[in-house]
Protein backbone atom coordinates (compact mmCIF):
# COMPACT_ATOMS: atom_id res chain seq x y z
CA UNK A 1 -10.30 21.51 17.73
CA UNK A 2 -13.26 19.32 18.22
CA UNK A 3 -12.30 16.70 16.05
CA UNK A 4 -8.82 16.24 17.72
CA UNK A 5 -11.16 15.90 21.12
CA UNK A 6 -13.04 13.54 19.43
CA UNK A 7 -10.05 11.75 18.19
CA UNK A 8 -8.67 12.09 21.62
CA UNK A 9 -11.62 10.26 23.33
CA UNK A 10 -11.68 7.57 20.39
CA UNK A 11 -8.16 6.59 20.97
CA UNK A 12 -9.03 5.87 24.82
CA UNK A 13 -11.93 4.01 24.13
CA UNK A 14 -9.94 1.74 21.52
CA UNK A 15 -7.26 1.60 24.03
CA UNK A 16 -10.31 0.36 26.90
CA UNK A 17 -11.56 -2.68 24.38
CA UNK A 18 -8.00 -3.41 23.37
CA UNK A 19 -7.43 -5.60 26.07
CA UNK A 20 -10.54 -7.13 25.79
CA UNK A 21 -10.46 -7.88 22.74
CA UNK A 22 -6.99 -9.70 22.95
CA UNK A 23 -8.78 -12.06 26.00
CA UNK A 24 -11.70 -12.70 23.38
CA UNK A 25 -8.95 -13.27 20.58
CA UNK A 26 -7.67 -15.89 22.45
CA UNK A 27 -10.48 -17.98 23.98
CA UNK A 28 -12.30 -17.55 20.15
CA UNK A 29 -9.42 -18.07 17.85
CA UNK A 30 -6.92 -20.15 19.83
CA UNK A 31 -4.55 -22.03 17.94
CA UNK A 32 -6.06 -20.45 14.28
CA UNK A 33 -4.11 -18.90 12.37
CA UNK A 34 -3.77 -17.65 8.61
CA UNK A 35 -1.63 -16.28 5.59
CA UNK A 36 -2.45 -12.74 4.34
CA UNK A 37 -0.85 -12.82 0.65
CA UNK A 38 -0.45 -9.62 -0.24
CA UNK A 39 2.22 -9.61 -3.11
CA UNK A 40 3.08 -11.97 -6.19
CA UNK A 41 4.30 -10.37 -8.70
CA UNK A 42 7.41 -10.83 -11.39
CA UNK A 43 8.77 -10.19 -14.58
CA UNK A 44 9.79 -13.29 -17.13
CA UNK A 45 12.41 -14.51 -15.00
CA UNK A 46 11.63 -13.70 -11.76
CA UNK A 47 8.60 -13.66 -9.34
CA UNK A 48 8.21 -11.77 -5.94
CA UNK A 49 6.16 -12.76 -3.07
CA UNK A 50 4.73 -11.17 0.42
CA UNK A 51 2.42 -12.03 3.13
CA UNK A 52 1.73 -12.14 6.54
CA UNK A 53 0.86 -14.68 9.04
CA UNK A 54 -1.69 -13.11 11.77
CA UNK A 55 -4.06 -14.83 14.50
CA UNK A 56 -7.54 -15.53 12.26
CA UNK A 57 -10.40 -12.53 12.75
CA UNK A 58 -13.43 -12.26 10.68
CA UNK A 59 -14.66 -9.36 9.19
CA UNK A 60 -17.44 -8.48 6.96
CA UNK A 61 -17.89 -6.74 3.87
CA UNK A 62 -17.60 -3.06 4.27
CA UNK A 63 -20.85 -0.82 2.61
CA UNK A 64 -21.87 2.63 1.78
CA UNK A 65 -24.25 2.78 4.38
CA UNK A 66 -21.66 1.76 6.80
CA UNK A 67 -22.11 4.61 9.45
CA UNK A 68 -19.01 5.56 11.52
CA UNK A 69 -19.64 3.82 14.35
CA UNK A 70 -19.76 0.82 12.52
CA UNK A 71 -16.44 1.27 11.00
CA UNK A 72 -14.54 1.90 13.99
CA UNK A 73 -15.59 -1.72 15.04
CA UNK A 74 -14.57 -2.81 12.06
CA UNK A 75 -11.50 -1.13 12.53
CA UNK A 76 -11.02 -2.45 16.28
CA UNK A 77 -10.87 -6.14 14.97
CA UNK A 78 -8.47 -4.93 12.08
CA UNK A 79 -6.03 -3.69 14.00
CA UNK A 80 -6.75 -6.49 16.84
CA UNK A 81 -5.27 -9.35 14.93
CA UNK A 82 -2.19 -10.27 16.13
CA UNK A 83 0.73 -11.02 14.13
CA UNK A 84 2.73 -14.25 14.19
CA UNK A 85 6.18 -14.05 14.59
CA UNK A 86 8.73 -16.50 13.25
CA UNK A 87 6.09 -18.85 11.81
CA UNK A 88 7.15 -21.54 8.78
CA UNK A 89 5.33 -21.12 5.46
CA UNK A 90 5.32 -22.96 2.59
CA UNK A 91 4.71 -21.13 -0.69
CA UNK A 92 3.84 -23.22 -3.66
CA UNK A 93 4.55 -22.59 -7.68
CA UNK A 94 5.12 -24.34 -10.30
CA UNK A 95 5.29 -27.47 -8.54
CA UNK A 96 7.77 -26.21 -6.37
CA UNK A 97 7.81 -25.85 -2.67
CA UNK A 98 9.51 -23.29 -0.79
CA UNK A 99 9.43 -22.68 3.52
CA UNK A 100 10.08 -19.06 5.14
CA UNK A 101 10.01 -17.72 8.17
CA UNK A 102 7.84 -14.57 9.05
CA UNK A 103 10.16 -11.88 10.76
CA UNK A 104 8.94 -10.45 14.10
CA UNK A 105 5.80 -8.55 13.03
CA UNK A 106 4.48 -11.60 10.79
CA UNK A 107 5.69 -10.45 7.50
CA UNK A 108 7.56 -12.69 5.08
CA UNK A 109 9.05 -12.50 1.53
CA UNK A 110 10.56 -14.66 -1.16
CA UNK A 111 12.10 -13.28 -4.61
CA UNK A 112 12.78 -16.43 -7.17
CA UNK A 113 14.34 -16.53 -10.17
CA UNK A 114 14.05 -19.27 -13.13
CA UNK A 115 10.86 -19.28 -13.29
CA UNK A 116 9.42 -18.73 -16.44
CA UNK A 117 6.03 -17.98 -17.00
CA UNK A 118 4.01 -21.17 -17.34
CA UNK A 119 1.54 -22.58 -19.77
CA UNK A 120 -1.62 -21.95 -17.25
CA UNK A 121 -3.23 -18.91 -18.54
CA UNK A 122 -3.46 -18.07 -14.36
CA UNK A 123 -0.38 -18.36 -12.37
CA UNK A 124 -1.56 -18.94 -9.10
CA UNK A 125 0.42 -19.53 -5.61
CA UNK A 126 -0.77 -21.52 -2.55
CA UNK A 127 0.16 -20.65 1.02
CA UNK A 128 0.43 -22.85 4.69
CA UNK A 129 1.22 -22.33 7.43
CA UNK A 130 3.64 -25.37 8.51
CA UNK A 131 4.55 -23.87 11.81
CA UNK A 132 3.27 -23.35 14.57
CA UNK A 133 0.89 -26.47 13.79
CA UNK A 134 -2.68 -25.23 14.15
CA UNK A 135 -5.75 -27.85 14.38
CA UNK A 136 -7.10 -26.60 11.16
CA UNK A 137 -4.03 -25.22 8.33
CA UNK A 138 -5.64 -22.56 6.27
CA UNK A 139 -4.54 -22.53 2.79
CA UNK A 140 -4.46 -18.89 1.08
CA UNK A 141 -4.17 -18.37 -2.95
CA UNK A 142 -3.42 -15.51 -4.83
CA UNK A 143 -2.83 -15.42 -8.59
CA UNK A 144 0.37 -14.24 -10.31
CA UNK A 145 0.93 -10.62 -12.18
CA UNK A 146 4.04 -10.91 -14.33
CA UNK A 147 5.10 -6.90 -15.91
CA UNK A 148 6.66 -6.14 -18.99
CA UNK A 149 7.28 -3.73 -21.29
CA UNK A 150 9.60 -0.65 -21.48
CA UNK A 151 7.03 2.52 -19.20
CA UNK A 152 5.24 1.70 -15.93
CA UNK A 153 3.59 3.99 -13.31
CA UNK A 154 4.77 4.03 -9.69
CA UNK A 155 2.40 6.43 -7.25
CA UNK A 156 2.19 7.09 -3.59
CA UNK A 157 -1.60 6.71 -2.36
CA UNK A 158 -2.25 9.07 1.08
CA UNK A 159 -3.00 12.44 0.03
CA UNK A 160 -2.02 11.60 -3.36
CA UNK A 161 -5.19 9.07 -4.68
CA UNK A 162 -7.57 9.78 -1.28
CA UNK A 163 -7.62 12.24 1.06
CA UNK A 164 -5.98 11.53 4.23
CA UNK A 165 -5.01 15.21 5.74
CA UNK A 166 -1.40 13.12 6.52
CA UNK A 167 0.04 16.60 7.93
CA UNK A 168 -2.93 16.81 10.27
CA UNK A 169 -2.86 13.62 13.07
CA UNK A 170 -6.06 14.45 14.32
CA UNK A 171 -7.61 14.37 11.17
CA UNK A 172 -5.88 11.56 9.70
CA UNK A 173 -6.48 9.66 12.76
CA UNK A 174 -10.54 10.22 12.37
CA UNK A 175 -10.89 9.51 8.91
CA UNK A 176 -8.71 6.04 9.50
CA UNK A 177 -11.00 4.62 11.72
CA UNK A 178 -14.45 6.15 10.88
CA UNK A 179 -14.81 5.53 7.10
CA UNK A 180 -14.09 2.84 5.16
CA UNK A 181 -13.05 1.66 1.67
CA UNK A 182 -16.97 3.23 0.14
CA UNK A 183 -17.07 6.15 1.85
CA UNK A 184 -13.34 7.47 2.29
CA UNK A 185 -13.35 9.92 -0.56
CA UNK A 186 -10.54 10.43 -3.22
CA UNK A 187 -8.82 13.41 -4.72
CA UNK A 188 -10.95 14.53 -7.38
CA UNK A 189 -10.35 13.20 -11.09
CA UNK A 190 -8.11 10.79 -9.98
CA UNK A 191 -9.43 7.84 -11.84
CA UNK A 192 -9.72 9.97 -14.75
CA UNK A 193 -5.93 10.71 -14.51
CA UNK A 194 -4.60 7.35 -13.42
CA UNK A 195 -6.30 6.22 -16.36
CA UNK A 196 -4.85 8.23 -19.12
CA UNK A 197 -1.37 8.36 -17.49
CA UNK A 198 -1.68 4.16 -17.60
CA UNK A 199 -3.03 4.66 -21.13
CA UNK A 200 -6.07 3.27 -19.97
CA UNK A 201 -4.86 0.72 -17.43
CA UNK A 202 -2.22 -0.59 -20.31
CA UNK A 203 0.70 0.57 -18.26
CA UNK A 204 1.53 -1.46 -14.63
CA UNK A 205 1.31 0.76 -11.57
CA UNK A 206 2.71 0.01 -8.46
CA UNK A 207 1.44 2.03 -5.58
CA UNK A 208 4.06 2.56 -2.40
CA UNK A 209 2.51 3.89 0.62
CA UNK A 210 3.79 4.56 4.30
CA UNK A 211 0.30 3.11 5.37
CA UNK A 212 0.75 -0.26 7.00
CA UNK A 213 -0.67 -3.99 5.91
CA UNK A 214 -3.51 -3.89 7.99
CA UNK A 215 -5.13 -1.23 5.53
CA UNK A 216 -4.39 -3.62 3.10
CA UNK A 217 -7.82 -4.75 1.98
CA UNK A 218 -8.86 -1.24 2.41
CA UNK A 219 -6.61 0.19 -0.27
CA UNK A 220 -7.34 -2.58 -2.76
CA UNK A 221 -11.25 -1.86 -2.38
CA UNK A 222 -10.90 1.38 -2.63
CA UNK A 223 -8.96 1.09 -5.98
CA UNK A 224 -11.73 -0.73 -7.40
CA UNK A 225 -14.77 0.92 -5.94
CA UNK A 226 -13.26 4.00 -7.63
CA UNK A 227 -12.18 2.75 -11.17
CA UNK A 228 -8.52 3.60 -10.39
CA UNK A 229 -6.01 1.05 -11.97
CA UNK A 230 -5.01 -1.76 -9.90
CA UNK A 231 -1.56 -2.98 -9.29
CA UNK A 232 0.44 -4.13 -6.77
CA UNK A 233 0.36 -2.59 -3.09
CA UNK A 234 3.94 -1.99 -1.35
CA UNK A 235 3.32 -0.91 2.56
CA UNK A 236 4.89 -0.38 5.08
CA UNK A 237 6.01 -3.97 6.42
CA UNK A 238 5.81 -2.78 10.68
CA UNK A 239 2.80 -4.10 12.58
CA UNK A 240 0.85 -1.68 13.54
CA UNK A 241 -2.04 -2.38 16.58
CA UNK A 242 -4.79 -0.86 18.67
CA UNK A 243 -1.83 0.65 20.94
CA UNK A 244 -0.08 2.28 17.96
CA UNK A 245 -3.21 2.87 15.68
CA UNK A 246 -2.17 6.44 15.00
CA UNK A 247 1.16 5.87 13.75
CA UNK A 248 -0.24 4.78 10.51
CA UNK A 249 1.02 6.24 7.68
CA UNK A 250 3.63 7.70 10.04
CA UNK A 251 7.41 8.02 10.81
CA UNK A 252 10.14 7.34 8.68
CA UNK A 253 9.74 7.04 4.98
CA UNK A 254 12.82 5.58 4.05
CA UNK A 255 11.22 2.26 2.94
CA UNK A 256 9.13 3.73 0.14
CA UNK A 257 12.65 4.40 -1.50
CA UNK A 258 13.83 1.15 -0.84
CA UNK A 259 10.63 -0.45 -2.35
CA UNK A 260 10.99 1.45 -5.46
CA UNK A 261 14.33 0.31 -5.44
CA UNK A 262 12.78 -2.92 -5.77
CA UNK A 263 10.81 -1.91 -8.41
CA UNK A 264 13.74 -0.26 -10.24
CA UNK A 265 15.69 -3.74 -9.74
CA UNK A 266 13.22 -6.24 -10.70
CA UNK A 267 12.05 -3.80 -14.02
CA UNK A 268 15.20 -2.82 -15.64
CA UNK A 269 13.97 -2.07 -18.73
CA UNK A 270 11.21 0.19 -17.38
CA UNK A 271 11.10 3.70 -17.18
CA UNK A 272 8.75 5.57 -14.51
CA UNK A 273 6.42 7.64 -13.72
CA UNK A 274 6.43 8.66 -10.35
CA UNK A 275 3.27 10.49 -8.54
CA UNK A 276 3.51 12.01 -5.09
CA UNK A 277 2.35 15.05 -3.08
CA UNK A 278 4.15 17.56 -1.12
CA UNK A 279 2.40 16.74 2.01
CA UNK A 280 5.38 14.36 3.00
CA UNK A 281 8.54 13.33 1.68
CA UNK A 282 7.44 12.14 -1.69
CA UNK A 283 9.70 15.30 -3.56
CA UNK A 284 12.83 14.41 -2.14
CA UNK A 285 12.22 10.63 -2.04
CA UNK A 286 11.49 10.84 -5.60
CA UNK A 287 15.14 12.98 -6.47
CA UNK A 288 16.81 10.23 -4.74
CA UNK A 289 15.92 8.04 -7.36
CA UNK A 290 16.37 10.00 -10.08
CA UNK A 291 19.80 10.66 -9.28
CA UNK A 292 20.39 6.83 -7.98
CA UNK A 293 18.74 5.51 -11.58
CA UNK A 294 19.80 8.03 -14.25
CA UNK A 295 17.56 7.98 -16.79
CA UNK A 296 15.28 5.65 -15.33
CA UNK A 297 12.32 8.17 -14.35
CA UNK A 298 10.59 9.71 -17.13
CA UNK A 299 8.33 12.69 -15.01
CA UNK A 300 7.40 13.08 -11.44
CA UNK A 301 3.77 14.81 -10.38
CA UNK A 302 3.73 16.10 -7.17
CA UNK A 303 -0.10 17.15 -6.01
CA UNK A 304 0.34 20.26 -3.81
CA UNK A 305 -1.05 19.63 -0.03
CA UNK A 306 -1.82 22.88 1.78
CA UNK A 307 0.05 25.91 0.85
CA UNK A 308 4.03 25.81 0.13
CA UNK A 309 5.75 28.08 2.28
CA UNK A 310 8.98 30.22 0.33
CA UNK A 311 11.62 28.02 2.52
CA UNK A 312 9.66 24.85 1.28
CA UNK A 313 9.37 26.29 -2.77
CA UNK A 314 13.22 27.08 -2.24
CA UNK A 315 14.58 23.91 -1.03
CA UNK A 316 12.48 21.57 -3.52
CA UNK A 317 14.05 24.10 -6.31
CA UNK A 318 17.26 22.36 -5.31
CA UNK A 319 16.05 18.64 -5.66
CA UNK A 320 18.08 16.96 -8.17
CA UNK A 321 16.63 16.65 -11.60
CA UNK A 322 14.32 19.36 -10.91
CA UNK A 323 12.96 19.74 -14.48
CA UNK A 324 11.48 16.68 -14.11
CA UNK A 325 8.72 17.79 -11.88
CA UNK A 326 5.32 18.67 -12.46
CA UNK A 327 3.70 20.42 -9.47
CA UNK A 328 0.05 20.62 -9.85
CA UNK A 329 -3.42 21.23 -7.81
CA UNK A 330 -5.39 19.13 -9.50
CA UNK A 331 -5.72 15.75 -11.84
CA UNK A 332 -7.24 18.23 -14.27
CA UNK A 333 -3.81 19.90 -14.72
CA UNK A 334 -2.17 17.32 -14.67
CA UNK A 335 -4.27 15.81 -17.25
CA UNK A 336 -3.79 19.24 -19.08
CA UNK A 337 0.30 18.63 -19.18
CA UNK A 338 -0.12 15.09 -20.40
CA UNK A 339 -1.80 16.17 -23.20
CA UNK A 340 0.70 19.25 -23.82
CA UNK A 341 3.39 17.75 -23.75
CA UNK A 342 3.13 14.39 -25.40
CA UNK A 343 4.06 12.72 -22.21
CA UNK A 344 2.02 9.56 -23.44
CA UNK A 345 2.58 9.26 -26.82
């Protein structure tokens, strides 16, 4: 009960500096703007890319010591960057150009094909802004990940890498703004799991999350900080702000099956592992694709969040391909059935 007060009074104060801090956005940052890259990824044919185009902020490294007041102003001029809708950027590769819009929360994409990996032992992308023109264009880079191979790891990440208590708003709401990528706290043995299932970070992962870009550079610390394999990031692509803060991670989770869709159509040689928790809709997300992609998903893990009521145990009996799940309270057993059962051979 006290932290939901707490959480109550937080979101009113964020909700008093929003305002000012849109007034201060735009006498400081007028007419500067930037590409967040957040995606470039492909196979040997084909590359994918994703960004966004928001109003510039600055923002220093996060720390350890970080105490929580200092990470909720962090977290004020996260979510205080405004998005830039229907911009023109120009993604180059391989001596190629190519110009797309941003939709209406900032967020573009472009999927190529023919392009073979080069001769550069780093593939590496630039991005402009071409439009709106801006005193100053920023350029953004971000090397190139091209996947292969014939078993790759797809996982969700709240509740499922680092505690997020994603059933409990008041909690999830608190930790969001109050800790950041050092001192949120994962599930324990993670890494140690992640990196046998990945047979020690030689199998891609792709992690699919209902948080939203903004907690972008969060995530991808917090991968590192932790040991746990990096790989591509797939959130969720609506803008989230100081008005809507607490919807993070929220509402419908029907694009985390369409981005493993994605991932199903761009890899079609690759079987999965898929890693989820009961907390949400990860169970019956993850049947959907099983019985979309026959054959295609080699085992599921589902971590166990909370206690599962006899209505809940009943209905996720009925899940299609069933015997493919693994539902487990800890990396240790699931470490425990990898082992057992040959899963990684």
């Amino acid at each position: 009960m006290r932290s939901l007060l707490i959480t109550i009074c937080v979101i009113f104060a964020l909700l008093s500096v929003y305002q000012l801090s849109e007034y201060l956005m735009s006498i400081s940052k007028k007419d500067k703007i930037k590409v967040e890259p957040f995606l470039a990824f492909g196979n040997d044919t084909e590359v994918f890319f994703k960004g966004r185009v928001i109003k510039v902020y600055t923002q220093k490294r996060p720390s350890s010591r970080n105490n929580w007041l200092s990470n909720i102003l962090a977290a004020v001029k996260r979510y205080s960057g405004s998005s830039v809708a229907l911009a023109k950027v120009e993604i180059t590769f391989q001596g190629k150009n190519y110009v797309v819009s941003s939709d209406e929360d900032g967020v573009f994409e472009l999927q190529i094909g023919d392009s073979k990996p080069g001769t550069d032992v780093v593939e590496q992308a630039t991005f402009q802004v071409l439009e709106p023109v801006t005193k100053k264009s920023l350029l953004a880079y971000m090397n190139v990940s091209r996947f292969s191979g014939n078993t790759g790891v797809i996982s969700d990440i709240d509740d499922t890498i680092i505690i997020s208590h994603s059933t409990e708003i008041g909690k999830k709401f608190w930790l969001s703004i109050s800790k950041n990528a050092y001192t949120r706290r994962p599930l324990p043995g993670v890494s140690k799991f992640y990196r046998k299932i990945t047979e020690g970070t030689t199998l891609p992962i792709f992690y699919v999350s209902s948080s939203d870009w903004s907690l972008y550079d969060l995530i991808k610390d917090f991968l590192r900080y932790r040991h746990i394999p990096d790989g591509p990031i797939l959130l969720k692509d609506k803008h989230i702000n100081l008005k809507n803060i607490w919807k993070s991670g929220g509402g419908d989770h029907s694009h985390k099956l369409q981005k493993i869709e994605h991932l199903m159509e761009m890899f079609p040689e690759m079987q999965f592992y898929l890693i989820g928790d009961s907390g949400q809709h990860d169970p019956e997300i993850y049947a959907q694709v099983i019985q979309d992609y026959p054959g295609r998903v080699k085992d599921v893990f589902i971590r166990v969040v909370g206690q599962l009521d006899s209505s809940r145990i009943s209905e996720l009996k009925k899940l299609h391909g069933f015997d493919h799940f693994h539902f487990i309270e800890s990396s240790d057993e699931a470490i425990e059935i990898v082992e057992k059962e040959s899963i990684i051979t």
